[in-house]
C-alpha atoms as a PDB file:
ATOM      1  CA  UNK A   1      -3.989  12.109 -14.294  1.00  0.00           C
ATOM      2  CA  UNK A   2      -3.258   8.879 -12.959  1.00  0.00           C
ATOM      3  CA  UNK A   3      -4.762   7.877  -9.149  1.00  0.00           C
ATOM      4  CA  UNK A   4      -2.881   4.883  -7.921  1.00  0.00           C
ATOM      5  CA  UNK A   5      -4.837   3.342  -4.232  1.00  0.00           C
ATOM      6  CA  UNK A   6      -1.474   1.331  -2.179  1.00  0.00           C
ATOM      7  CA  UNK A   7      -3.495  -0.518   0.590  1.00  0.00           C
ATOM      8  CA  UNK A   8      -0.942  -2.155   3.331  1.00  0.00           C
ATOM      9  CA  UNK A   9      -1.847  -3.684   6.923  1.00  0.00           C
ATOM     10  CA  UNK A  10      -1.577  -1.064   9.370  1.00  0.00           C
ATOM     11  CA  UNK A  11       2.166  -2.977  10.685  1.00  0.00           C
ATOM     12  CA  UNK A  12       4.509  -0.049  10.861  1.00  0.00           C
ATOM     13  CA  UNK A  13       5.736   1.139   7.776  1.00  0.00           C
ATOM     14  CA  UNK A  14       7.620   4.303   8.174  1.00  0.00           C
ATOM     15  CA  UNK A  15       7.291   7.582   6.943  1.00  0.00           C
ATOM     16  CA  UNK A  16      10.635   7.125   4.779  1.00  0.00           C
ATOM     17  CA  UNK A  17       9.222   3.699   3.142  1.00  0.00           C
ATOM     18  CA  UNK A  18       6.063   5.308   2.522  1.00  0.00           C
ATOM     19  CA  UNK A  19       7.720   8.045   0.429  1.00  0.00           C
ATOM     20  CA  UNK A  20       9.516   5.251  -1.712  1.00  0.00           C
ATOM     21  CA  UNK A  21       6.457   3.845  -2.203  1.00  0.00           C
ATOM     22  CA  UNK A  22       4.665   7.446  -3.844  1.00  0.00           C
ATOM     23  CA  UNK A  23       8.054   8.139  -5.294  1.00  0.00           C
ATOM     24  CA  UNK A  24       8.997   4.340  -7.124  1.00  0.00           C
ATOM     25  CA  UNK A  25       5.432   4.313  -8.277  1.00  0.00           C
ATOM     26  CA  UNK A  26       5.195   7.892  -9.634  1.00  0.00           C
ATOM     27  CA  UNK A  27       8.478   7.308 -11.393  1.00  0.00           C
ATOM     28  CA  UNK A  28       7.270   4.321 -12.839  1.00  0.00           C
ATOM     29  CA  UNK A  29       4.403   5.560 -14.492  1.00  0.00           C
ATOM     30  CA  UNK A  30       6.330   8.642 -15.712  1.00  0.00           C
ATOM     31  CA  UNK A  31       9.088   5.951 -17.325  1.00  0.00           C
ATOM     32  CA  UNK A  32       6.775   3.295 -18.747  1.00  0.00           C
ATOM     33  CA  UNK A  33       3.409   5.373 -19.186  1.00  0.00           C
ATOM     34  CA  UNK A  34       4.967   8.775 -20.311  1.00  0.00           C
ATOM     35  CA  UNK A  35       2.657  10.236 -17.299  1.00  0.00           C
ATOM     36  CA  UNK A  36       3.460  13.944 -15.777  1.00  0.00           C
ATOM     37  CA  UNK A  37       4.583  13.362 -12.124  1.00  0.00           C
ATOM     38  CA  UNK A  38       3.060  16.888 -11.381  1.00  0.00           C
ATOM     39  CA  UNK A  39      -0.834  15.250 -11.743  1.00  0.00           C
ATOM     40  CA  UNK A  40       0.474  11.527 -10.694  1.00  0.00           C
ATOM     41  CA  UNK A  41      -1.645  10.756  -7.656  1.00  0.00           C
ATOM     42  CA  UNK A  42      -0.491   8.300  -5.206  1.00  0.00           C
ATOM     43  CA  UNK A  43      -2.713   7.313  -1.603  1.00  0.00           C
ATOM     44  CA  UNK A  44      -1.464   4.424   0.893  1.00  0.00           C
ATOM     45  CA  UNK A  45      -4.017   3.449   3.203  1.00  0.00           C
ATOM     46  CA  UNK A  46      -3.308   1.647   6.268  1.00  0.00           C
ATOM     47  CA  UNK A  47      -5.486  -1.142   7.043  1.00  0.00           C
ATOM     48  CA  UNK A  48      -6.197  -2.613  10.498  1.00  0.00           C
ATOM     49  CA  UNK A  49      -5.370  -6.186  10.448  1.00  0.00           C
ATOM     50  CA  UNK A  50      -8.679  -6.932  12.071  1.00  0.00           C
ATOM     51  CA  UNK A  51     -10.367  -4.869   8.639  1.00  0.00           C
ATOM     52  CA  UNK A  52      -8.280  -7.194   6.343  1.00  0.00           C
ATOM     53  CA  UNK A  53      -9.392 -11.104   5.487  1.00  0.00           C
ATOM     54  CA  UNK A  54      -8.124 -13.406   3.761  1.00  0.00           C
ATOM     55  CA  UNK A  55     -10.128 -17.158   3.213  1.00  0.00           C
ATOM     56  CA  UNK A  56     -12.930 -16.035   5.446  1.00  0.00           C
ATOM     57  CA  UNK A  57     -10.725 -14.783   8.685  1.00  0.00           C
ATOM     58  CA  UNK A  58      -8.832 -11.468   9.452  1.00  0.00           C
ATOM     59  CA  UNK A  59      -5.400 -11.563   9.116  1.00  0.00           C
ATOM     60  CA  UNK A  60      -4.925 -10.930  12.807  1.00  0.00           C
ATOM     61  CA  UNK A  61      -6.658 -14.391  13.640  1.00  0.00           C
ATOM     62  CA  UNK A  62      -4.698 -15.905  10.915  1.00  0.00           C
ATOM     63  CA  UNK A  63      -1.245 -14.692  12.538  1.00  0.00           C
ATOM     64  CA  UNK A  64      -2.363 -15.996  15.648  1.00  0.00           C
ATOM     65  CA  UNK A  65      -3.005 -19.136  14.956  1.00  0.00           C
ATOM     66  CA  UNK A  66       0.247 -19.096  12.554  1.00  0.00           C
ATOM     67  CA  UNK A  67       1.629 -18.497  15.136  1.00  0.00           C
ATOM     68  CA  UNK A  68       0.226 -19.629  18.026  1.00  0.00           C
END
């Protein structure tokens, strides 16, 4: 029963590219793992950008100043 935990920044991913994400990654364990895509568990969570750091800073000071 794999459980496979997709964190992305909370940026707008759509609904469509979400379900390429559960389906690519639920195929690819059935393909190279041999696992059943009836107990294949996939979860995105969407991440503020102000919850997510990188090198001591959130990515949403990091973009600013990228870009700033």
């Amino acid at each position: 029963m794999p459980y496979v935990n997709i964190k992305i920044t909370r940026e707008g991913a759509t609904a469509e590219q979400k379900a390429a994400l559960i389906e690519g990654v639920t195929r690819l364990l059935q393909e190279t793992l041999n696992k059943n895509p009836a107990t294949t568990f996939v979860v995105i969570d969407e991440v503020d950008t102000d919850n997510w750091g990188i090198g001591g800073e959130s990515v949403t000071v990091r973009r600013q100043r990228d870009t700033g």
